[in-house]
Structures are given as structure tokens and as C-alpha cells.
N, C-alpha and C. Protein backbone atom coordinates (compact mmCIF):
# COMPACT_ATOMS: atom_id res chain seq x y z
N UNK A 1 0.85 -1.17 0.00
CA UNK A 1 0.00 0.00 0.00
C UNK A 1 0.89 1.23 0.00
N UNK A 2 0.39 1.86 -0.90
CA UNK A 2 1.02 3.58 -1.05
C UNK A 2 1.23 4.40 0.38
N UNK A 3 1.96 4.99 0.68
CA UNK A 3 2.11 6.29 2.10
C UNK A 3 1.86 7.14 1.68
N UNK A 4 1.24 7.90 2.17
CA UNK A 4 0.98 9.32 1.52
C UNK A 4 1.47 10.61 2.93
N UNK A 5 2.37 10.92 2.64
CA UNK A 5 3.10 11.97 3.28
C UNK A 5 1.93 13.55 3.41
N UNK A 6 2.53 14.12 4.05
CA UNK A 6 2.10 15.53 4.62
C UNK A 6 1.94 16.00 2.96
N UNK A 7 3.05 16.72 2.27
CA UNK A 7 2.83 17.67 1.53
C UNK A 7 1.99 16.97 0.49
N UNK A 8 2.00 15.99 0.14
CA UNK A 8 0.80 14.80 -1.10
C UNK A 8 -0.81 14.77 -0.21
N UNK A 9 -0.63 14.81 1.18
CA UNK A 9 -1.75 15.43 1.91
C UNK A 9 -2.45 17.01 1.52
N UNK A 10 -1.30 18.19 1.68
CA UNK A 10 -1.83 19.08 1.72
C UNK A 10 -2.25 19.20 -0.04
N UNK A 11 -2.09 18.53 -0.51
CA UNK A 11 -2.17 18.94 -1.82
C UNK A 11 -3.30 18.16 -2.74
N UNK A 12 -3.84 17.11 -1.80
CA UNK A 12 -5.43 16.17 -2.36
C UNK A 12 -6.05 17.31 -1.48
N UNK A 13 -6.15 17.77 -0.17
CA UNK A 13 -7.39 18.62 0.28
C UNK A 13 -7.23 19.67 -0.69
N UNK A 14 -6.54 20.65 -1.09
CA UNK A 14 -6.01 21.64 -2.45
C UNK A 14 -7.03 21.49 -2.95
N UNK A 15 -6.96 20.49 -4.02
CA UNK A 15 -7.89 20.14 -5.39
C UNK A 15 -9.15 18.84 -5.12
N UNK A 16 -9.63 19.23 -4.04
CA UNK A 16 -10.87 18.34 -3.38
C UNK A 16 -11.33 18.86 -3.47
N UNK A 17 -12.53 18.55 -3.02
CA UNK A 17 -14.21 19.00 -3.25
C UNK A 17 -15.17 17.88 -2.44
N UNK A 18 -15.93 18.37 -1.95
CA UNK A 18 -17.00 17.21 -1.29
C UNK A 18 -18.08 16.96 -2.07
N UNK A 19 -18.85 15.36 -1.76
CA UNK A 19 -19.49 14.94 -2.97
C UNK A 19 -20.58 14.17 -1.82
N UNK A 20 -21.59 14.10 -2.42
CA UNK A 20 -22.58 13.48 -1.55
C UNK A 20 -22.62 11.83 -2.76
N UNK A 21 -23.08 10.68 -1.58
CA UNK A 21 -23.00 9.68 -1.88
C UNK A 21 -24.63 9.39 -2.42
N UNK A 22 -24.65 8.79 -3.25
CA UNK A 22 -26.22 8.29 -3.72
C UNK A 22 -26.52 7.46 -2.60
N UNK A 23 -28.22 6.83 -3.06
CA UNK A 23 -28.68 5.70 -2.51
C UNK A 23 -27.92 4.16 -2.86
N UNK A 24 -27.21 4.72 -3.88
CA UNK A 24 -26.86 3.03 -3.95
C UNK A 24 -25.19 3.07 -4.09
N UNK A 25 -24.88 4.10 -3.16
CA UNK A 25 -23.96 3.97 -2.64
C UNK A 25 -22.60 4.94 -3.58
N UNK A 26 -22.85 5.46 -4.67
CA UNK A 26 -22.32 5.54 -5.89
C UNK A 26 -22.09 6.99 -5.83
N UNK A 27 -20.51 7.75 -6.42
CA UNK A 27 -20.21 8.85 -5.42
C UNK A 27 -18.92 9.36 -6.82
N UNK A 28 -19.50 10.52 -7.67
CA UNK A 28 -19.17 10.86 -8.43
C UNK A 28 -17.42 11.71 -8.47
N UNK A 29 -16.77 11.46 -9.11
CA UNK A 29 -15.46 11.93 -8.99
C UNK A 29 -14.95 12.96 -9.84
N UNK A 30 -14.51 14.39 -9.37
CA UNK A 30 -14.70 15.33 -9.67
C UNK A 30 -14.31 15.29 -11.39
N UNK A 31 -14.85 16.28 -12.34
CA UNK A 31 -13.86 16.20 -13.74
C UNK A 31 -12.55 16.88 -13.23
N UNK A 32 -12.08 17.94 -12.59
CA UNK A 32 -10.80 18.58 -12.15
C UNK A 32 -9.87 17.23 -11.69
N UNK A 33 -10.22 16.14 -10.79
CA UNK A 33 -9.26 15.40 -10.31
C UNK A 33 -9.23 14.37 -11.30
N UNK A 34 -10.13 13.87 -12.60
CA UNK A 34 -10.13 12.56 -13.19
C UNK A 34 -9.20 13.08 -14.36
N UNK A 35 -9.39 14.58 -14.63
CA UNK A 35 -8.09 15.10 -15.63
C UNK A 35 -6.91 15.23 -15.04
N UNK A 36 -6.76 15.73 -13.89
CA UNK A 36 -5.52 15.99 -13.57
C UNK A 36 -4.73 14.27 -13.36
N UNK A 37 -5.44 13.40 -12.77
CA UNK A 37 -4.71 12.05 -12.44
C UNK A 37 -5.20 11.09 -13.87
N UNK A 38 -5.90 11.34 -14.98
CA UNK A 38 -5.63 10.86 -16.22
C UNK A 38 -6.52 9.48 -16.32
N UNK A 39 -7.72 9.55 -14.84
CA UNK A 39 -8.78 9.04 -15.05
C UNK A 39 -9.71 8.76 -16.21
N UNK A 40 -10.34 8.03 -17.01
CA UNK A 40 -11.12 7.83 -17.89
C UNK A 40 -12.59 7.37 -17.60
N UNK A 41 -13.45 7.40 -18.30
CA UNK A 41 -14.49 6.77 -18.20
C UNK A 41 -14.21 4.99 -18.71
N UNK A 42 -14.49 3.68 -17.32
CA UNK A 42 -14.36 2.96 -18.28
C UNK A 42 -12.81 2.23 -17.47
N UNK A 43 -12.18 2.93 -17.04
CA UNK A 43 -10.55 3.11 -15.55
C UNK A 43 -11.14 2.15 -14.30
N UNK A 44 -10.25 1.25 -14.71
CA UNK A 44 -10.46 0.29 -13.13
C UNK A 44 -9.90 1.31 -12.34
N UNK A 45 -10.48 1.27 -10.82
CA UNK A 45 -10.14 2.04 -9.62
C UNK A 45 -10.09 1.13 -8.53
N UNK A 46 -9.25 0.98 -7.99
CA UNK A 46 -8.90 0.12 -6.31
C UNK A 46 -9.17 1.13 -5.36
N UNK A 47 -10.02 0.45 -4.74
CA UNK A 47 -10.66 1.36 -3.73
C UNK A 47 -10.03 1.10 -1.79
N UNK A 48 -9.01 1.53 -0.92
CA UNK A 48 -8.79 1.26 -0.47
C UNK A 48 -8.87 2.03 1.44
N UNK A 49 -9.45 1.56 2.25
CA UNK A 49 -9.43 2.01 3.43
C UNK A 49 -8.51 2.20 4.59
N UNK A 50 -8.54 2.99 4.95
CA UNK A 50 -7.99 3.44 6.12
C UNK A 50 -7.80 4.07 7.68
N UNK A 51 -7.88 4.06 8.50
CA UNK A 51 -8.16 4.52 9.72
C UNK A 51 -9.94 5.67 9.24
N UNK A 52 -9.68 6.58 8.90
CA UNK A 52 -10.43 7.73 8.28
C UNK A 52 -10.68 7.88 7.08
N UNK A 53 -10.13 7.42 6.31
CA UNK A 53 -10.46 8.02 4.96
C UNK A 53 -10.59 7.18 3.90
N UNK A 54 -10.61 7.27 2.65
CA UNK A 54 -10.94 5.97 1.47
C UNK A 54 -9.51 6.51 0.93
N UNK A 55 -8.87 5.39 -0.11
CA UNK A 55 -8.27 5.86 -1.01
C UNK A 55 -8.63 5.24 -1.74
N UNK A 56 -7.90 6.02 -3.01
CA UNK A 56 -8.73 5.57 -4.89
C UNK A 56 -7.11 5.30 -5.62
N UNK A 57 -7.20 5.02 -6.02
CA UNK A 57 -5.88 4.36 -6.84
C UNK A 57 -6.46 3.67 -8.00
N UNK A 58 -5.61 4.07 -9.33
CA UNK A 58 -5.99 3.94 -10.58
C UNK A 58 -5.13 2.77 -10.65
N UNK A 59 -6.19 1.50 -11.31
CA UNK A 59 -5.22 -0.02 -11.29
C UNK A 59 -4.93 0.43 -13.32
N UNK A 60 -3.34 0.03 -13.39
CA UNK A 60 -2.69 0.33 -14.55
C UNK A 60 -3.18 -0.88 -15.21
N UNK A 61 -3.75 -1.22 -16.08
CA UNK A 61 -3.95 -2.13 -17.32
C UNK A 61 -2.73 -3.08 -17.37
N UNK A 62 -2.39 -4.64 -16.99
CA UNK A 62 -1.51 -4.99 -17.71
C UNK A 62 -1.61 -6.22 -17.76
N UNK A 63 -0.64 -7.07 -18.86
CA UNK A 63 -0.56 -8.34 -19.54
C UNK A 63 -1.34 -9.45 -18.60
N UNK A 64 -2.29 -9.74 -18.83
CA UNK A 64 -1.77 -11.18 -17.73
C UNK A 64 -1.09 -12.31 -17.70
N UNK A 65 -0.56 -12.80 -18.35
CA UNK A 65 0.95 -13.49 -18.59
C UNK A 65 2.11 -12.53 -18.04
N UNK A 66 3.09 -11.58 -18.75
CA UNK A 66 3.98 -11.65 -17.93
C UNK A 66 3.93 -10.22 -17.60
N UNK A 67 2.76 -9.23 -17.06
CA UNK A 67 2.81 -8.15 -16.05
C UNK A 67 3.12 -6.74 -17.44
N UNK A 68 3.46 -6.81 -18.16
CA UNK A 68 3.98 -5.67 -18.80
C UNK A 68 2.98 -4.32 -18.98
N UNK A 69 2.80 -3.19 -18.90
CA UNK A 69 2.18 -2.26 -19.16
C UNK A 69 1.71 -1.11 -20.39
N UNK A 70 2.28 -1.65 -21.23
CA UNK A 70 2.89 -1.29 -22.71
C UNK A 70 2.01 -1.90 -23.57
N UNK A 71 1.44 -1.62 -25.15
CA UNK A 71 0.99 -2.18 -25.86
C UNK A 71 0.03 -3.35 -25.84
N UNK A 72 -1.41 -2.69 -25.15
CA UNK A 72 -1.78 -3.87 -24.65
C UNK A 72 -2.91 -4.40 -25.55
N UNK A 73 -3.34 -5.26 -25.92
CA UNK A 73 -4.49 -5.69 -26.34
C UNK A 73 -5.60 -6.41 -25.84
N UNK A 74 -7.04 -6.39 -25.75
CA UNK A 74 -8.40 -7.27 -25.09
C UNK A 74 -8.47 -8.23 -25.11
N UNK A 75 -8.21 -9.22 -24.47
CA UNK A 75 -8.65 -11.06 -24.64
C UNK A 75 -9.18 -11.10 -23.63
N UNK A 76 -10.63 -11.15 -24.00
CA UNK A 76 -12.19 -11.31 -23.09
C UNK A 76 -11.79 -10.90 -22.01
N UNK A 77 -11.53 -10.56 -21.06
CA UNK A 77 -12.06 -10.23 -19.94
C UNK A 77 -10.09 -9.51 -19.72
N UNK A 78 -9.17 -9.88 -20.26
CA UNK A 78 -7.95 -9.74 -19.79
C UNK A 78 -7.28 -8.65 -21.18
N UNK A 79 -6.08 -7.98 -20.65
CA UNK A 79 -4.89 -7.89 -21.57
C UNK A 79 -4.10 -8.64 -22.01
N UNK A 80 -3.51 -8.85 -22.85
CA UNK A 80 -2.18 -9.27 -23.30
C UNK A 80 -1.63 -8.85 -24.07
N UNK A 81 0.09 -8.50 -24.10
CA UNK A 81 1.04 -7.43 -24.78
C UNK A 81 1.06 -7.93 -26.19
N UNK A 82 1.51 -6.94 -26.79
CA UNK A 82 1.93 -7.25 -28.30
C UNK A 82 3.20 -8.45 -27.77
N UNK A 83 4.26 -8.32 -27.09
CA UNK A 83 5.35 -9.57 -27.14
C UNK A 83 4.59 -10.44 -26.97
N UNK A 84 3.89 -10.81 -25.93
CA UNK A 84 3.06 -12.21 -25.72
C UNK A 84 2.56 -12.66 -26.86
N UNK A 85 1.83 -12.11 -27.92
CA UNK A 85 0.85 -12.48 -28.30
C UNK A 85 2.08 -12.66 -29.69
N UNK A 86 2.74 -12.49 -30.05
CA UNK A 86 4.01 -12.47 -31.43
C UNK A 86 4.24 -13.45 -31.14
N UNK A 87 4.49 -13.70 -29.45
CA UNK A 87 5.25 -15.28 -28.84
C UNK A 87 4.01 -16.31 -29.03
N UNK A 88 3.12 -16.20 -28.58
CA UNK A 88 2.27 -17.07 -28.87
C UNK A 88 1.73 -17.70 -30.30
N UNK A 89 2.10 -16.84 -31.11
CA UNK A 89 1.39 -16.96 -32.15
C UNK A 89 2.35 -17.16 -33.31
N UNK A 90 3.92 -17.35 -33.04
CA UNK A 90 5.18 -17.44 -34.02
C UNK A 90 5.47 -18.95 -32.68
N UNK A 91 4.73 -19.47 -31.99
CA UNK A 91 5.23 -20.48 -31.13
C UNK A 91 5.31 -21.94 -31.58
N UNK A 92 6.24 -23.29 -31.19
CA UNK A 92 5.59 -23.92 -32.03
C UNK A 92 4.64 -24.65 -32.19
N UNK A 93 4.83 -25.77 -33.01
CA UNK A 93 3.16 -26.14 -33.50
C UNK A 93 3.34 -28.07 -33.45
N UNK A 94 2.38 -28.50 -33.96
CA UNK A 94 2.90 -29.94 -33.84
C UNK A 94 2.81 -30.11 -35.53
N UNK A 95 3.83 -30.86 -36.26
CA UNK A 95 4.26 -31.20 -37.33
C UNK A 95 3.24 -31.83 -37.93
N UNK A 96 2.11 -32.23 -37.57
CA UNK A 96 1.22 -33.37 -37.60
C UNK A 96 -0.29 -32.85 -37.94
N UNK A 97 -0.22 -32.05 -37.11
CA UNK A 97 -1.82 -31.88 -37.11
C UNK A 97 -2.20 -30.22 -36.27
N UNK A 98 -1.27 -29.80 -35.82
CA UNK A 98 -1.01 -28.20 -35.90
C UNK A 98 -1.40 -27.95 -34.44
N UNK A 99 -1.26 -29.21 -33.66
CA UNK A 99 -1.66 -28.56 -32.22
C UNK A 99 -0.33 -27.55 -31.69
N UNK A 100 -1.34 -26.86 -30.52
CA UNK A 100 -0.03 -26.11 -29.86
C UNK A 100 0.53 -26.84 -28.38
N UNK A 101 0.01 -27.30 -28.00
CA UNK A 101 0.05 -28.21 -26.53
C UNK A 101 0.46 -29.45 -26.66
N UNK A 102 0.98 -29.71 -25.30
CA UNK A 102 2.06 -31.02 -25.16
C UNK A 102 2.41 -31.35 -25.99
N UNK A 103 3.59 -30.61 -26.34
CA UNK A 103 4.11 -31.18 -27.35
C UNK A 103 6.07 -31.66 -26.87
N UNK A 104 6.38 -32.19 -27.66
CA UNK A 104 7.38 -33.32 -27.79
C UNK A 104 8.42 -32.85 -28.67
N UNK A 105 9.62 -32.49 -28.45
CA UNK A 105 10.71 -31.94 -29.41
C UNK A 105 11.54 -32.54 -29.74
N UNK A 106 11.68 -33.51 -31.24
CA UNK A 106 12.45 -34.07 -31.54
C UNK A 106 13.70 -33.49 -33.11
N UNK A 107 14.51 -33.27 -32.67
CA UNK A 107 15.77 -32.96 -34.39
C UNK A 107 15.13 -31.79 -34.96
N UNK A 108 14.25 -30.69 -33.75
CA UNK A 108 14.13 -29.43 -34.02
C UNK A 108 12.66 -29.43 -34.61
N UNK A 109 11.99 -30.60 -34.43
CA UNK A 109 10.76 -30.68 -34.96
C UNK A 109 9.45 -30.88 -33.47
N UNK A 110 7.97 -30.66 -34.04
CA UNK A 110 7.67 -30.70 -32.50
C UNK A 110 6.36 -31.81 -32.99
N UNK A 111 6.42 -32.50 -32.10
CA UNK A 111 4.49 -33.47 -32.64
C UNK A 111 4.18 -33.13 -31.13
N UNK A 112 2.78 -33.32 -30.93
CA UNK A 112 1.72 -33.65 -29.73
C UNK A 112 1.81 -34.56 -29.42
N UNK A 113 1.64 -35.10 -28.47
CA UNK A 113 1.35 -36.16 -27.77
C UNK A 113 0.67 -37.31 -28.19
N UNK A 114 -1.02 -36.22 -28.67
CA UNK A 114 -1.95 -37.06 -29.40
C UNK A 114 -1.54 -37.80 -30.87
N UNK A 115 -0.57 -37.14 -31.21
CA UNK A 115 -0.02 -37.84 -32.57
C UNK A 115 1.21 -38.99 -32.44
N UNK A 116 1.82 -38.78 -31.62
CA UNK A 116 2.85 -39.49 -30.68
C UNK A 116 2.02 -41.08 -30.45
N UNK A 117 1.10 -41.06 -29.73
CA UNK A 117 -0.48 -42.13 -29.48
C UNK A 117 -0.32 -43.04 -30.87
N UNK A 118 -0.81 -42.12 -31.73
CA UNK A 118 -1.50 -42.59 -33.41
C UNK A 118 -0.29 -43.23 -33.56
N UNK A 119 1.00 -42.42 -33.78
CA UNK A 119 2.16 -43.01 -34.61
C UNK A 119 2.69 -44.35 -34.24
N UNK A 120 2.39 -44.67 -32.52
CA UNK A 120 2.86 -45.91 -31.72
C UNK A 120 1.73 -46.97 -31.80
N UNK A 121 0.62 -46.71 -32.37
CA UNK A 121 -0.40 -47.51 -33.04
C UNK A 121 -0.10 -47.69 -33.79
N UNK A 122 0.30 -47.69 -34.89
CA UNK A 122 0.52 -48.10 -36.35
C UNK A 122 1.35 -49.35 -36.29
């Protein structure tokens, strides 16, 4: 969790404003503070408590594979970076039948498992 010192204190009461809370709980955030901290409509917000007061903290968008914050793209419900997705998608394959999973690396070549099965049938 963030500290927030005296002068980062005197300087949220500064550019505050008081806001009355709805009935359903829902408590509008000024346009002066959603421009100045680069808020959007649409901006996950972590909402966090403290002795007295709430804090709001803007959660940064990133990969869910390996964390990056940069170049991100939508996969249903998640991000993932342009590297991930180059890696995933230039990754290899099975020689056989084009799976991407369990696969088996032989003389630089890759089969599945499931083809591995078939071939020891024959």
C-alpha cells in the first residue's frame, strides 16, 4: 500500500471538493481530479481504506501473462502485450496436425502427444 506523506496530503485537500454519496452507494469523482490524475471513463479504480479516509488508486492495465504495461491488447475479460501475443502466435506447433500443446521436441521438430499415441499404433 502507497504512504501518503504531509505535503501529497496538503495537496489532495487543495484540489478536493466534497461529494454526496447516492442511494446506492455511488459517489461521483470530480472532472478537475479525473483530468488531472488521467482518469477515464471505463478506468479500473482500487478502492482502499484506512483509519479515516478511502483511497482511490488507478489499477494500470496490464498483460496477464507476464505483467507488462505497454501495448496492450483485449482477450475477453484480460490484456495481453503485443510480445506475448508475437510469442504465442510465431510459437511452435505440432508437425502433424497443428496442435499447440504437449508437445514433444524431436531434431528441431515438434508433434503432440496425441499424434505421438497414433504413430505408436501403427
Amino acid at each position: 500500500m502507497t504512504k501518503i506523506d504531509s505535503a501529497d496530503a496538503a495537496e489532495a485537500r487543495a484540489v478536493g471538493t466534497a461529494r454526496r454519496i447516492d442511494q446506492l452507494g455511488r459517489v461521483v469523482v470530480p472532472a478537475e481530479l479525473r483530468k488531472m490524475l488521467g482518469i477515464n471513463a471505463g478506468d479500473l479504480l482500487d478502492f482502499r481504506g484506512a483509519a479515516d479516509h478511502i483511497m482511490l488508486f488507478k489499477v494500470q492495465p496490464q498483460c496477464a501473462l507476464c505483467r507488462r504495461t505497454e501495448r496492450l491488447a483485449k482477450l475477453r475479460d484480460s490484456q495481453i502485450c503485443a510480445n506475448c501475443l508475437d510469442e504465442i502466435r510465431n510459437g511452435p506447433e505440432c508437425a502433424m496436425c497443428g496442435a499447440i500443446d504437449a508437445l514433444v521436441s524431436r531434431n528441431g521438430k515438434h508433434i503432440c502427444r496425441d499424434c505421438v499415441r497414433e504413430l505408436n499404433s501403427v
